[in-house]
N, C-alpha and C. Protein backbone atom coordinates (compact mmCIF):
# COMPACT_ATOMS: atom_id res chain seq x y z
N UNK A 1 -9.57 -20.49 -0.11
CA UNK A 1 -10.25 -20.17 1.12
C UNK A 1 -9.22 -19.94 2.22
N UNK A 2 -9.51 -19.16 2.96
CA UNK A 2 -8.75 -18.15 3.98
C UNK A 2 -9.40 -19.00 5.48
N UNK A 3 -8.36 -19.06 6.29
CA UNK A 3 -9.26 -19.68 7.36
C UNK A 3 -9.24 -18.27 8.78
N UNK A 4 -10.06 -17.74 9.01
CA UNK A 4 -10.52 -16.60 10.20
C UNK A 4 -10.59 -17.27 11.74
N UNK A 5 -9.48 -16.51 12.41
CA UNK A 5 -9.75 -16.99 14.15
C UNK A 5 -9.87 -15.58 14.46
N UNK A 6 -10.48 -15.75 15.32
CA UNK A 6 -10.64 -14.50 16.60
C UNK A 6 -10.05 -15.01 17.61
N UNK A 7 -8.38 -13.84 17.47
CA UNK A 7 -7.71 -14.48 19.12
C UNK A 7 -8.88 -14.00 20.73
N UNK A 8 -8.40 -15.25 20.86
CA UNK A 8 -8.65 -15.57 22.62
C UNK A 8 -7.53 -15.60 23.03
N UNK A 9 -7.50 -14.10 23.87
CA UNK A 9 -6.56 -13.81 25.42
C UNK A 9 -6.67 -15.24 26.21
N UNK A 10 -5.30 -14.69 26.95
CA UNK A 10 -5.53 -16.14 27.82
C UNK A 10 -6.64 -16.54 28.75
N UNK A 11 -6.95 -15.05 29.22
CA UNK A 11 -7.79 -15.07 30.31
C UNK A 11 -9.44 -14.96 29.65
N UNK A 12 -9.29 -15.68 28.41
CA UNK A 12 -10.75 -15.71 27.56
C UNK A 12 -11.45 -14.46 26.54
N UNK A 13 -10.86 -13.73 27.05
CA UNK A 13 -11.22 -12.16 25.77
C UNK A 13 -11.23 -12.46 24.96
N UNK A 14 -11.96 -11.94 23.83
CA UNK A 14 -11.84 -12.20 22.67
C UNK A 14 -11.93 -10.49 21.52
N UNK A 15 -11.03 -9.83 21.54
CA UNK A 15 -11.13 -8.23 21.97
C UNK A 15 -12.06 -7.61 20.48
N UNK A 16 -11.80 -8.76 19.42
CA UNK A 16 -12.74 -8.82 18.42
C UNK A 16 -14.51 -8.90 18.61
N UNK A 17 -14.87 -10.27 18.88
CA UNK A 17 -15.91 -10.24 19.31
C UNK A 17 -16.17 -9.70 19.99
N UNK A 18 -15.68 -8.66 21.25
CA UNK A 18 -16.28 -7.93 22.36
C UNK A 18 -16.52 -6.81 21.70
N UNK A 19 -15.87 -6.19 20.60
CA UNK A 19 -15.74 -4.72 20.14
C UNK A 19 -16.94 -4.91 19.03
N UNK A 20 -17.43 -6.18 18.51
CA UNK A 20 -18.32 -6.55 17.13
C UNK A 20 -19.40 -6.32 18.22
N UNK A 21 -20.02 -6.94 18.99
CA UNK A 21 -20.63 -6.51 19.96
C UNK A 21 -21.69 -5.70 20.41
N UNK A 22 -20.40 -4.62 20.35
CA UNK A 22 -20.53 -3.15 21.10
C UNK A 22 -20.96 -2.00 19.83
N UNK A 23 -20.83 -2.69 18.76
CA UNK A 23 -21.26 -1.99 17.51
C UNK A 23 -22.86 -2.66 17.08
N UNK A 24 -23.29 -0.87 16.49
CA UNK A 24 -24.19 -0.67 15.72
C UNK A 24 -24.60 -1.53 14.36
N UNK A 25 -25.73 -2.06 14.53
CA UNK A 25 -26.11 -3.19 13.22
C UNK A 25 -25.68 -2.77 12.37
N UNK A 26 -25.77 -1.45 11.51
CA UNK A 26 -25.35 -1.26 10.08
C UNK A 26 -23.71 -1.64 10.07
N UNK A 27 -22.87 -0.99 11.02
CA UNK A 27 -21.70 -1.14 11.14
C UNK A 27 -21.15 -2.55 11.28
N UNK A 28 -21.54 -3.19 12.18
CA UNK A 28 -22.00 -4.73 12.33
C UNK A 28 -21.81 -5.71 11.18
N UNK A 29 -22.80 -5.09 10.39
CA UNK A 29 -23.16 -5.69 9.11
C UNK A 29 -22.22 -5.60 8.18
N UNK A 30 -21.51 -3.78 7.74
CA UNK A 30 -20.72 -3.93 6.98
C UNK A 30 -19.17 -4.54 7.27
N UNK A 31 -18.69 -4.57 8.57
CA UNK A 31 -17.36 -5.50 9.12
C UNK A 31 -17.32 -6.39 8.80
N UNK A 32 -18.76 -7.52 9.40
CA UNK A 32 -18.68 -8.59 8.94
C UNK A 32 -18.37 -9.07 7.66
N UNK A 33 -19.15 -8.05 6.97
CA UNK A 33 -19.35 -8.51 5.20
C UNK A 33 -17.57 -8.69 4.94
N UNK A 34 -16.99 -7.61 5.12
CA UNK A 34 -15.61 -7.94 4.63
C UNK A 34 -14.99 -8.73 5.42
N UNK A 35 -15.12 -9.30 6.76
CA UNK A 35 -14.77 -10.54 7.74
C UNK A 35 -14.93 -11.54 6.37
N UNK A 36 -16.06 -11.82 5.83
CA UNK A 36 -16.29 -13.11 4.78
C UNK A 36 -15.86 -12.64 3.87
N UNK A 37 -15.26 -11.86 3.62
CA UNK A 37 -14.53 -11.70 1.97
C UNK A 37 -12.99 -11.89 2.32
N UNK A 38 -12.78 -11.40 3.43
CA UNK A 38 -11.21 -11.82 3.52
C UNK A 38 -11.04 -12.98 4.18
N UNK A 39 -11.78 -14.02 4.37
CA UNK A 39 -11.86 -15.60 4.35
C UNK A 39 -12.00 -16.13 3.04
N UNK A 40 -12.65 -15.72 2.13
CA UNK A 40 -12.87 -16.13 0.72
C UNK A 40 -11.51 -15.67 0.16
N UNK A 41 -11.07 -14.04 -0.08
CA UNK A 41 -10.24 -13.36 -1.32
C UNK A 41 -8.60 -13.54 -0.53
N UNK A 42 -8.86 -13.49 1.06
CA UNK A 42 -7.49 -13.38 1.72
C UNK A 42 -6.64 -12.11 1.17
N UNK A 43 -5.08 -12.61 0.58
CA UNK A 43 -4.15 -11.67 0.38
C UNK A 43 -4.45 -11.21 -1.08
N UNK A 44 -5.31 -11.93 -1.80
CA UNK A 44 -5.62 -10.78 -2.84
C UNK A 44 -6.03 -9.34 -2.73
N UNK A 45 -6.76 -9.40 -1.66
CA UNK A 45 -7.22 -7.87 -1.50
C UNK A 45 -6.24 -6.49 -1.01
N UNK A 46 -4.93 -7.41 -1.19
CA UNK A 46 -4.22 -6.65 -1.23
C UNK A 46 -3.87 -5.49 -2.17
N UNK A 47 -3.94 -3.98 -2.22
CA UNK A 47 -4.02 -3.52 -3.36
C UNK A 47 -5.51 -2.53 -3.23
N UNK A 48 -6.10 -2.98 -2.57
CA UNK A 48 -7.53 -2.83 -2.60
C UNK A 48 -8.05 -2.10 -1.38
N UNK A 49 -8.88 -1.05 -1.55
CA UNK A 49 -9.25 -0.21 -0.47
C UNK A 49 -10.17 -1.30 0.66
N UNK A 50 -9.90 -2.13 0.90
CA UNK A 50 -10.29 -3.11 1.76
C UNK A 50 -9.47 -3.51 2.77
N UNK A 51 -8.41 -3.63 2.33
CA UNK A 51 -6.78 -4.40 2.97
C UNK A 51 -5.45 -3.83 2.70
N UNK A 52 -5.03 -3.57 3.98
CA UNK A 52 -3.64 -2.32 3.69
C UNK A 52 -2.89 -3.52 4.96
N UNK A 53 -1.45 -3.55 4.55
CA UNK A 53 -0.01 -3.79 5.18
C UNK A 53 -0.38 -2.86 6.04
N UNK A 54 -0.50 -2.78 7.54
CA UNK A 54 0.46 -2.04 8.59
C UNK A 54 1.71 -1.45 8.45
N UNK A 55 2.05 -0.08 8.34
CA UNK A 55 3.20 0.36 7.82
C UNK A 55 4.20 -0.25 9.20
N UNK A 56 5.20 -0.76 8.62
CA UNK A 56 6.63 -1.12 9.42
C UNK A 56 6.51 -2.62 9.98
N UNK A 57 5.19 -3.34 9.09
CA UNK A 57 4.83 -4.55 9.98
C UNK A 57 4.67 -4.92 8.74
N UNK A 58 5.45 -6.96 8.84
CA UNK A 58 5.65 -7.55 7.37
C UNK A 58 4.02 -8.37 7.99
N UNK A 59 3.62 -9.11 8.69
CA UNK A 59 1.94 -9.75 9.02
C UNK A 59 0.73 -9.29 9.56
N UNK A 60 1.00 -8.09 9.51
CA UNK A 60 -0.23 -7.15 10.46
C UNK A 60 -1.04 -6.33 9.56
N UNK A 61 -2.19 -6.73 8.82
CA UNK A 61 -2.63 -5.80 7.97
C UNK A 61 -4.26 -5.54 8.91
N UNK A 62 -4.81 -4.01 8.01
CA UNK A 62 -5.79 -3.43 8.31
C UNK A 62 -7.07 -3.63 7.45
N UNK A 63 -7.85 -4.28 7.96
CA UNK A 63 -8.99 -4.64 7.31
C UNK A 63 -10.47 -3.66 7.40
N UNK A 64 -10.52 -2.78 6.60
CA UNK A 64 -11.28 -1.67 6.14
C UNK A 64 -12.48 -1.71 5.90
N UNK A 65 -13.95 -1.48 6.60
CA UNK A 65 -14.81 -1.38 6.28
C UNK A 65 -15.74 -0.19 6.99
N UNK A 66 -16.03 0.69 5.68
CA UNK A 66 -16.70 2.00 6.36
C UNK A 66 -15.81 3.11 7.05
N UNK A 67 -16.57 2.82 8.46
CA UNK A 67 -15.37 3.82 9.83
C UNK A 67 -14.53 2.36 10.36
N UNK A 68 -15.11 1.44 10.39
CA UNK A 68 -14.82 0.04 11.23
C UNK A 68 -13.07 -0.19 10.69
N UNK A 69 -12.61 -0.55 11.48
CA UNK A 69 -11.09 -1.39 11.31
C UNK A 69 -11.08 -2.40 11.96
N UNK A 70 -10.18 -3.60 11.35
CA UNK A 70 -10.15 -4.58 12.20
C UNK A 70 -8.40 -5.12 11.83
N UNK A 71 -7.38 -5.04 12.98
CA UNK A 71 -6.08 -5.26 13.07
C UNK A 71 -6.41 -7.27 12.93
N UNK A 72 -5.65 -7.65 11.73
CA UNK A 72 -5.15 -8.57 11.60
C UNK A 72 -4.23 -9.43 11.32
N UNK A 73 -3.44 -10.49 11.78
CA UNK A 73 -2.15 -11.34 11.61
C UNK A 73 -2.58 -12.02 10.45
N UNK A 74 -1.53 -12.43 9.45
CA UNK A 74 -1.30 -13.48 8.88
C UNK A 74 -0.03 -14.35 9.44
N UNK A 75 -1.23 -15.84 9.91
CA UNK A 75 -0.15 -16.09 10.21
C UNK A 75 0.72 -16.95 9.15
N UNK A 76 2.05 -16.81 9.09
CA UNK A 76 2.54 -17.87 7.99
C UNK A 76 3.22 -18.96 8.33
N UNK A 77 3.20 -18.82 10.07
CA UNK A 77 3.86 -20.45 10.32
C UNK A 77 2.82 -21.51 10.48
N UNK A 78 2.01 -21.67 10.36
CA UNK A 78 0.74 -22.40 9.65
C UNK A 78 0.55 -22.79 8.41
N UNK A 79 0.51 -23.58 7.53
CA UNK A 79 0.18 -24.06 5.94
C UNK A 79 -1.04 -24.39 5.47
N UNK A 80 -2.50 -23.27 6.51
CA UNK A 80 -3.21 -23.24 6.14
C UNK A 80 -4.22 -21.71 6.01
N UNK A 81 -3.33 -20.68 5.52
CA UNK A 81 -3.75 -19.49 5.68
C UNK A 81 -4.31 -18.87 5.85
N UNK A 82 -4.22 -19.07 7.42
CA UNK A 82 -5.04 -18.29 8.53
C UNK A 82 -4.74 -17.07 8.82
N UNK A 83 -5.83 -16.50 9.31
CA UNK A 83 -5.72 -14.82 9.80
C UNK A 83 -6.56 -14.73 11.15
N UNK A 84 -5.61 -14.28 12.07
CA UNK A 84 -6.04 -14.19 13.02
C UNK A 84 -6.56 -12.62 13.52
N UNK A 85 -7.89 -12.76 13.80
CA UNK A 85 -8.15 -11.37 13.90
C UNK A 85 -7.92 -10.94 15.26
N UNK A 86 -7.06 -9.67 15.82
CA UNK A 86 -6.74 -8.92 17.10
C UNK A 86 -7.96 -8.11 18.02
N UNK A 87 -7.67 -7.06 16.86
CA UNK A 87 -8.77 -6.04 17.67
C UNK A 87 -9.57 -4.90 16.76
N UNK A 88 -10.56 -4.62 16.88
CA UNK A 88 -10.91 -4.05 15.68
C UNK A 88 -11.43 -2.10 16.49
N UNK A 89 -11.38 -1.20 15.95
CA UNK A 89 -11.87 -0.24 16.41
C UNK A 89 -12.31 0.75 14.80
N UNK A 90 -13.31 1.84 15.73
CA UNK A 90 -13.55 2.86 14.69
C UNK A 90 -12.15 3.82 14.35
N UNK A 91 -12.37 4.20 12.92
CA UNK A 91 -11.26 4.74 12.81
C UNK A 91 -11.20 6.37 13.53
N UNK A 92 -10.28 6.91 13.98
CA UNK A 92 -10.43 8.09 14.42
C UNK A 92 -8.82 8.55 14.58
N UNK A 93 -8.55 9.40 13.82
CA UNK A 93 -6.88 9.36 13.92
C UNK A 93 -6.06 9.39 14.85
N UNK A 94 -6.72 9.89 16.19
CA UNK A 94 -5.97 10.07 17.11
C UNK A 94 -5.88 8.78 17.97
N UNK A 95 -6.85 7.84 17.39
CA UNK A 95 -7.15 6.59 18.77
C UNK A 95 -6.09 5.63 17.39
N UNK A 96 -5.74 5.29 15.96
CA UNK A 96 -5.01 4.85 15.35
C UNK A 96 -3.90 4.14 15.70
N UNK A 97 -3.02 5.01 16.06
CA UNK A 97 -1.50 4.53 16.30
C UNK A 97 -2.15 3.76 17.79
N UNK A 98 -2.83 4.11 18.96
CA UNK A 98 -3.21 3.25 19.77
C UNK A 98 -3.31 1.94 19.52
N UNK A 99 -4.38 1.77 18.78
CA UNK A 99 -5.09 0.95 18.23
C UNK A 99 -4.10 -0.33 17.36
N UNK A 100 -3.13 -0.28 16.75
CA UNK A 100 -2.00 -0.70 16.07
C UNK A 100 -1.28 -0.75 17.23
N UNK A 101 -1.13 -0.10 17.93
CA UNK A 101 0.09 -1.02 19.19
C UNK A 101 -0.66 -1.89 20.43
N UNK A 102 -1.49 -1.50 20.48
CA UNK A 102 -2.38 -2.46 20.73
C UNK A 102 -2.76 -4.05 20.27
N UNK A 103 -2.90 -3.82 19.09
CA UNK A 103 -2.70 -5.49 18.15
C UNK A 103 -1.25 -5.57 18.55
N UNK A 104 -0.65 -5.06 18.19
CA UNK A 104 1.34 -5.49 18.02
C UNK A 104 1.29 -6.30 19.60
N UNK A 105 0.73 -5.93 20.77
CA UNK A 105 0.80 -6.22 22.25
C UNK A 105 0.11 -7.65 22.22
N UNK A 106 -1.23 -7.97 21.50
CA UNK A 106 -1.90 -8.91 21.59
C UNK A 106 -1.23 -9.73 20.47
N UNK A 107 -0.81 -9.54 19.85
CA UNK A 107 0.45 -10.61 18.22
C UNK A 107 1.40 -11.02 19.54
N UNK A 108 2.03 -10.47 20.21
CA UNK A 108 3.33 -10.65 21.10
C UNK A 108 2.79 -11.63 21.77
N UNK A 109 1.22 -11.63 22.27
CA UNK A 109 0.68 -12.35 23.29
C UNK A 109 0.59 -13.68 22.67
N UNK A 110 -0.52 -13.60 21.22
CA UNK A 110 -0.84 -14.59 20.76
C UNK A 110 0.76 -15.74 20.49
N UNK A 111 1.69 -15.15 20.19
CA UNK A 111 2.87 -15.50 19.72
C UNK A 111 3.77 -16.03 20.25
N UNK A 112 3.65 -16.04 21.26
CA UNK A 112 4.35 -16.46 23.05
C UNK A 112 3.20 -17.31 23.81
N UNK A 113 1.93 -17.93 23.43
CA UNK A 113 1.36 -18.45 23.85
C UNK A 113 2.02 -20.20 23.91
């Protein structure tokens, strides 16, 4: 078992839950579903059209469901393998690389807290 946080900004955001939100039930539905599978399967799903490495990033992977993405840390200075989820958006290629430096900004944050 995988343990799931949704970072909280300092100033209380939570850029996950605000963006889960702002989405459509079906979409909703299918994020979540893989939210609870990568608490259950974690880094197995590595390999798997579910969970991709961030290219150029060794803890930042992309958690795949549908159009939905959701940027997440592993963290490994913890010994209880947690994943902290950043920020999640629809995929759209041009909002992408945004979207990934965006998490990298909120990892810096969470990380320096």
């Amino acid at each position: 078992m995988y343990k799931i946080d949704y970072y909280t900004r300092p100033n209380g955001d939570q850029p996950v839950v605000d963006w889960l939100d702002r989405l459509d039930r079906k979409s909703w539905a299918v994020i979540e579903a893989k939210i609870l599978y990568l608490e259950e399967r974690g880094l197995e799903l590595l390999g798997t059209k579910m969970l991709k490495q961030v290219r150029g990033e060794r803890d930042l992977y992309e958690l795949k469901g549908g159009q939905c993405r959701v940027i997440a840390y592993y963290d490994r200075r913890k010994e209880d393998n947690r994943f902290v989820l950043l920020n999640g958006f629809l995929k759209k290629r041009r909002r992408e690389t945004e979207q990934i430096n965006e998490a990298r900004y909120l990892l810096h944050e969470y990380l320096n807290k």
